[in-house]
C-alpha atoms as a PDB file:
ATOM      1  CA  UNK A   1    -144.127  -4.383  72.455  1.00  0.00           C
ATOM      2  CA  UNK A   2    -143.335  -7.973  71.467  1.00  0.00           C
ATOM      3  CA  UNK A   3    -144.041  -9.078  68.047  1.00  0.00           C
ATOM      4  CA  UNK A   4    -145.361 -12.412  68.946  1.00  0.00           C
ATOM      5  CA  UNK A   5    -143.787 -13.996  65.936  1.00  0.00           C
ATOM      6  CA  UNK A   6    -146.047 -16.926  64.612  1.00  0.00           C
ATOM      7  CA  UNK A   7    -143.219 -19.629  63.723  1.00  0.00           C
ATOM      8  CA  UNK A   8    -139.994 -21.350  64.434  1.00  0.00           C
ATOM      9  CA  UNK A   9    -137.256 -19.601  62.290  1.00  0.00           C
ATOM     10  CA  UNK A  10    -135.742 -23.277  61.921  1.00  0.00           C
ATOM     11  CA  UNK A  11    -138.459 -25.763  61.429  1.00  0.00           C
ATOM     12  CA  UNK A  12    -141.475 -23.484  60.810  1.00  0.00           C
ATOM     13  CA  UNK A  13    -143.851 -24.970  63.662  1.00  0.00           C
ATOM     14  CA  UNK A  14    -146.598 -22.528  64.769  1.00  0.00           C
ATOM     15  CA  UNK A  15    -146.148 -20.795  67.744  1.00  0.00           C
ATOM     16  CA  UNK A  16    -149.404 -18.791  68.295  1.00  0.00           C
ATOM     17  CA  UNK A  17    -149.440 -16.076  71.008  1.00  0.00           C
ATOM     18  CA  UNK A  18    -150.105 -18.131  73.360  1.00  0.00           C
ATOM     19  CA  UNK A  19    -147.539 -21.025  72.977  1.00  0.00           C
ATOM     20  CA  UNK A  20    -145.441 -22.013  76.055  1.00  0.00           C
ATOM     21  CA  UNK A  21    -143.218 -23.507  73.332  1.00  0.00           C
ATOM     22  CA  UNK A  22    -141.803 -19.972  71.790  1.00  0.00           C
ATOM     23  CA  UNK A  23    -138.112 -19.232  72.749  1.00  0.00           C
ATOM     24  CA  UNK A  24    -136.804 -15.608  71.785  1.00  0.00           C
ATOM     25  CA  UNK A  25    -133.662 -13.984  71.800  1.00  0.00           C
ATOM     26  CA  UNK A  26    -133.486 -10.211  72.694  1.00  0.00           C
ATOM     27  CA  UNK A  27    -133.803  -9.282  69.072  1.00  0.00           C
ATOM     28  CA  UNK A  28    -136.999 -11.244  69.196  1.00  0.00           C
ATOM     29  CA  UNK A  29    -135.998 -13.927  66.630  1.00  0.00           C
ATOM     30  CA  UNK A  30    -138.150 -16.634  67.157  1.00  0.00           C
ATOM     31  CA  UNK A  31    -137.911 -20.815  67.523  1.00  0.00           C
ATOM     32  CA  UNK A  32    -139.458 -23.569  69.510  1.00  0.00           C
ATOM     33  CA  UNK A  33    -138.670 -25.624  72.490  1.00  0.00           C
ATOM     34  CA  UNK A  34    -137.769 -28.687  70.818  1.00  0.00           C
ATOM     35  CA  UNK A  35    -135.017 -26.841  68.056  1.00  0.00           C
ATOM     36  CA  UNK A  36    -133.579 -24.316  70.593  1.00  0.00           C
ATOM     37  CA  UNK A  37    -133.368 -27.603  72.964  1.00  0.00           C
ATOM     38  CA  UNK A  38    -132.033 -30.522  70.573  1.00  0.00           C
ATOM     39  CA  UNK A  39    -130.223 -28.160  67.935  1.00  0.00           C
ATOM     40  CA  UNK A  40    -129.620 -24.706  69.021  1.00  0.00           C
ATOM     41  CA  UNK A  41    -128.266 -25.429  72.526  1.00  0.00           C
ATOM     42  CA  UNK A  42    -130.252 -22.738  74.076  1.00  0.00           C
ATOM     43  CA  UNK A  43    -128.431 -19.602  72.154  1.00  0.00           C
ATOM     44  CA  UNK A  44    -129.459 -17.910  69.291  1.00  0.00           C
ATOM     45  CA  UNK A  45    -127.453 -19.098  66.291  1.00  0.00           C
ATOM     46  CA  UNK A  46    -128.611 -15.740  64.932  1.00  0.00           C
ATOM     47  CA  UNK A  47    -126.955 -13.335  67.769  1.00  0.00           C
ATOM     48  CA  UNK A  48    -125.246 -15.635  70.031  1.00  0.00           C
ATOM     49  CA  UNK A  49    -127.519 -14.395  72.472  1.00  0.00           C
ATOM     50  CA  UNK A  50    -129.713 -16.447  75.171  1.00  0.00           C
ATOM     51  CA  UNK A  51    -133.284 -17.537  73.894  1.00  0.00           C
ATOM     52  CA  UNK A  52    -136.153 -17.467  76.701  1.00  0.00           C
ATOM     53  CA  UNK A  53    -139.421 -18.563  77.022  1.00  0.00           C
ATOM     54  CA  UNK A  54    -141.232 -15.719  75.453  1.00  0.00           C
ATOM     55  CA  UNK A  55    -143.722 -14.067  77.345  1.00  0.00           C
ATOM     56  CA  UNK A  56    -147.617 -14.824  76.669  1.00  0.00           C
ATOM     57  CA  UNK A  57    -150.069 -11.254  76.215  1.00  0.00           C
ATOM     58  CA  UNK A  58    -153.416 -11.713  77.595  1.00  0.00           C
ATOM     59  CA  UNK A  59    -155.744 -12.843  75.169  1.00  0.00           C
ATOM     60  CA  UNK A  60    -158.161  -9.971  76.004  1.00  0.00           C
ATOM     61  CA  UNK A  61    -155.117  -7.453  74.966  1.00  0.00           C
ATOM     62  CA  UNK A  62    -154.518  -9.842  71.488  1.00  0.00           C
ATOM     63  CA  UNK A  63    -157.798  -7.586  69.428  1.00  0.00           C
ATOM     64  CA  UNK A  64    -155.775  -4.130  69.962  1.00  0.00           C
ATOM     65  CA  UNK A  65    -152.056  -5.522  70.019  1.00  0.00           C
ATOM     66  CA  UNK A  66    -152.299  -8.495  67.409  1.00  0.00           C
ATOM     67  CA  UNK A  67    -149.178 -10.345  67.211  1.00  0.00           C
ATOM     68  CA  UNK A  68    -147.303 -10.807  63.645  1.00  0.00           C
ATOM     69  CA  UNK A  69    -148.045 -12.321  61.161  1.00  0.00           C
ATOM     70  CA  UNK A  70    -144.616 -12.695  59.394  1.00  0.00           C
ATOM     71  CA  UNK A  71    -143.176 -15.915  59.232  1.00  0.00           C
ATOM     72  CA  UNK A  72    -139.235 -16.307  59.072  1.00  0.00           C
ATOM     73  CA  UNK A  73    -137.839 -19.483  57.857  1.00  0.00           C
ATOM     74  CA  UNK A  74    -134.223 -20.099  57.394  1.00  0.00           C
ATOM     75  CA  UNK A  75    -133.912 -24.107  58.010  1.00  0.00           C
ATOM     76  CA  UNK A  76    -129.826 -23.922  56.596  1.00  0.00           C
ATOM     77  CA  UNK A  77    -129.280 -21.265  59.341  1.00  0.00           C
ATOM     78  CA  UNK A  78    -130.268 -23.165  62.651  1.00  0.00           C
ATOM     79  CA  UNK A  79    -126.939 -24.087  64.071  1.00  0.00           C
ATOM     80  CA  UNK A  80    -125.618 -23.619  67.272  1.00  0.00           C
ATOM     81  CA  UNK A  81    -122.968 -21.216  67.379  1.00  0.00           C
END
């Protein structure tokens, strides 16, 4: 199960579960529209790998599968690769 990561790893925008603005890459790192767009060049600058627009649970499945509340911030590591 996704962990529906709350924030952009670069500029630390919320991105609650039910943002259309989350991108993830397969490891589920975690960044917004606008960075992965204007700085990131669509690929993770943590993997290399592709970020997507990451899929939104139901909110009636959000009480039993909460997402995370873990926020990752590393502004000096959102590069593109």
């Amino acid at each position: 199960m996704l962990e529906l990561r709350p924030s952009c790893e670069c500029c630390d925008c919320d991105l609650p579960p039910d943002s259309a603005q989350a991108r993830i890459c397969s490891f589920e790192c975690t960044f917004c529209a606008t960075c992965t767009e204007q700085h990131l060049g669509g690929l993770c600058p943590n993997c290399g790998g592709e970020l997507m627009v990451r899929p939104r649970r139901p909110a009636n499945k959000l009480a039993n599968n909460p997402p995370s509340s873990l926020r990752v911030h590393n502004p000096q590591g959102c590069v593109a690769r």
